[in-house]
Structures are given as C-alpha cells and as structure tokens.
Protein backbone atom coordinates (compact mmCIF):
# COMPACT_ATOMS: atom_id res chain seq x y z
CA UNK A 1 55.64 -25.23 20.00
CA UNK A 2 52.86 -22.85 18.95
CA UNK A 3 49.02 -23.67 20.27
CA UNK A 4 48.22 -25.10 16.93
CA UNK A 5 50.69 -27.62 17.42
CA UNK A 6 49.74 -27.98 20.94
CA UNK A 7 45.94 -28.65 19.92
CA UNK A 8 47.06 -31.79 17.13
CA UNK A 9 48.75 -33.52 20.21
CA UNK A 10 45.69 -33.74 22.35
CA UNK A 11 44.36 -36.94 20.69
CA UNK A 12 48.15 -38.45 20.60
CA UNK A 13 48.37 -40.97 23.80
CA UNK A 14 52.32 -40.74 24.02
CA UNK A 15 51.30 -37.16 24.65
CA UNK A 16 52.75 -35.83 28.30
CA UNK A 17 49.74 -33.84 29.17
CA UNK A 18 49.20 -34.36 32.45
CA UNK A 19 51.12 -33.27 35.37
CA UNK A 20 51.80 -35.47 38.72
CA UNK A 21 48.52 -34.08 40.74
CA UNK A 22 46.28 -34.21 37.88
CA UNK A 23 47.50 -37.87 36.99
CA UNK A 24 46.77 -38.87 40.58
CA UNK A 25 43.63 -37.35 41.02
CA UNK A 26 42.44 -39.02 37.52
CA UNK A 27 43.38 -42.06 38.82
CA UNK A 28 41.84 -41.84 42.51
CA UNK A 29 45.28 -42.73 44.16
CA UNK A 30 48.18 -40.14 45.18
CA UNK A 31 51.35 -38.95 43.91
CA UNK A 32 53.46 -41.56 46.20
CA UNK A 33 51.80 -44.35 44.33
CA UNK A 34 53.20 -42.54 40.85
CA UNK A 35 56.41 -42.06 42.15
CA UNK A 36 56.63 -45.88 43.15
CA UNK A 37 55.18 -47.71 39.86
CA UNK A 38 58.26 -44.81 38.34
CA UNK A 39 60.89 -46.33 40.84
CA UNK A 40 59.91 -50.29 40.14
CA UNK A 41 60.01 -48.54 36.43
CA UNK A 42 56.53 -49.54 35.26
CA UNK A 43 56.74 -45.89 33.64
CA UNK A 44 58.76 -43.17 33.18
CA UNK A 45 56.98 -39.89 33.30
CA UNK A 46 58.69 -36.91 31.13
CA UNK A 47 60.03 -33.96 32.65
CA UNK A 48 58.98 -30.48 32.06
CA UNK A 49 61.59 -27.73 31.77
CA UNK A 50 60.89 -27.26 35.31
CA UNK A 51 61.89 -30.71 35.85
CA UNK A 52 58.15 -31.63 37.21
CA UNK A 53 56.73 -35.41 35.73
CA UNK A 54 54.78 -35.16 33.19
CA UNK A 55 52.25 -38.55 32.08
CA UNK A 56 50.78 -39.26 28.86
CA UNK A 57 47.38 -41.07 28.86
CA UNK A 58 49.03 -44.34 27.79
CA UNK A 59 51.03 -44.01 30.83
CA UNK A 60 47.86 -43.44 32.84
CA UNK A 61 45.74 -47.04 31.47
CA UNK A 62 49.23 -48.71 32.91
CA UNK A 63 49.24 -46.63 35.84
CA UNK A 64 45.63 -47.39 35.97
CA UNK A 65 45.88 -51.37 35.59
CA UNK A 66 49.02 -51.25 38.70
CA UNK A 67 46.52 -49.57 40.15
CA UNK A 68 43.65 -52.14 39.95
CA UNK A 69 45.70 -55.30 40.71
CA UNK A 70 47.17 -53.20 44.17
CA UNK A 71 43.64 -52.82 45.36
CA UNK A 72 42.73 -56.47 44.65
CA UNK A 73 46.71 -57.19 47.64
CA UNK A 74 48.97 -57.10 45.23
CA UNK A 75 52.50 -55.79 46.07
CA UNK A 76 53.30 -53.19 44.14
CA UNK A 77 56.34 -54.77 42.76
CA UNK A 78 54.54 -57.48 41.68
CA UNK A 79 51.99 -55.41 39.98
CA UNK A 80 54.17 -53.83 37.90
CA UNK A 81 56.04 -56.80 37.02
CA UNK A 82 52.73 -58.24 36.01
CA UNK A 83 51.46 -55.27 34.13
CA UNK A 84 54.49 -55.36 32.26
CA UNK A 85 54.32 -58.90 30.98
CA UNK A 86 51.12 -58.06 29.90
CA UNK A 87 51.88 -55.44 28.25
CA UNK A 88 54.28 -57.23 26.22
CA UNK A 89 52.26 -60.43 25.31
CA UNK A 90 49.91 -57.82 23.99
CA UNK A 91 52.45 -56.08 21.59
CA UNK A 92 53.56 -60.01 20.56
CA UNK A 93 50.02 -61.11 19.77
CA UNK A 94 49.70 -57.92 18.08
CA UNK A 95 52.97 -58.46 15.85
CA UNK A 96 51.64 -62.56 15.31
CA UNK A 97 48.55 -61.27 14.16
CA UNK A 98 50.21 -58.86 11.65
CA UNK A 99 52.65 -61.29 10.78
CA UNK A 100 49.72 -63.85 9.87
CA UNK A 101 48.25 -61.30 8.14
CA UNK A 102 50.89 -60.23 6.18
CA UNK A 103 51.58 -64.07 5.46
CA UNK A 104 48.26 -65.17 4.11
CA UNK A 105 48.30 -63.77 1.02
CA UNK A 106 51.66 -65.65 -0.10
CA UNK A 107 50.51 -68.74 0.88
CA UNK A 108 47.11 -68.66 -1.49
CA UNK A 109 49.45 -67.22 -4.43
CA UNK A 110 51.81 -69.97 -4.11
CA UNK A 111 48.31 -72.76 -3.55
C-alpha cells in the first residue's frame, strides 16, 4: 500500500488505524478493557503483520458505548450483549426503512 492509498482510507471507519494504546487512551479506559469486550467478542480488532490489534473507529463508537453502559454497573458481559442487540436493531430499522422506501413507489404506480 503506497501513502496515497494510505491517505483515501483515513475517512473509511472500517479502517484499522489505531493501535491497542492509542484506542485505549481515546477512549479513557485501558487495554484490559479492549482485550475483554474482544474475548466476550463485541469486536474483533485486526492484526498487524506484527500480530499487534489494530481498531477501526467503528470499532471504537462500540468500544465506546460498552464503555458507557460499564461505568453506569453494568457487567461487562452484559454490556456487550446489549451493545450488540443494539447494534443490530439499528442495521434492521435501517434495512425496514430502505425496504419502505424502495416499496413506495410501486404501490402509487399500481394506485
């Protein structure tokens, strides 16, 4: 990958651009809490070829929402959990909403 390509990923959130210390210290927690929302597999970091974790910043609004709900008692298992279902009735309201979309205009061509 040459620096121009490096440069067009920096606005992509699936990105991994930031490593395990700089993910923690954006986030105000530590590296043990990123290690155990990967091990109840709320996310999967990316490994460099050195085989460190690498996080997009997708992966860092998740981290940061686990993050938010463990500060307010939650276990951290049921954070995730939690976090996940969220995260999935968001993509399926997302889909209904394109699916309604997508179905309007059929219904007023067949009115």
């Amino acid at each position: 990958m040459t620096a121009d390509d490096s440069f067009g990923r920096l606005d992509d959130d699936d990105y991994p651009a930031y490593t395990m210390g700089r993910a923690a210290e954006m986030l105000g927690t530590t590296q043990g809490f990123l290690r155990a929302i990967g091990e109840a597999r709320l996310i999967t970091p990316l490994r460099s070829a050195g085989g460190h974790r690498r996080y997009s910043r997708y992966q860092l609004r998740i981290a940061a929402r686990a993050r938010e709900l463990v500060d307010q008692g939650t276990p951290i298992e049921a954070a995730c959990r939690i976090v996940i279902l969220e995260d999935q009735l968001e993509e399926a309201q997302r889909i209904n909403a394109e699916y309604r979309a997508g179905a309007r205009p059929a219904d007023t061509a067949n009115a």
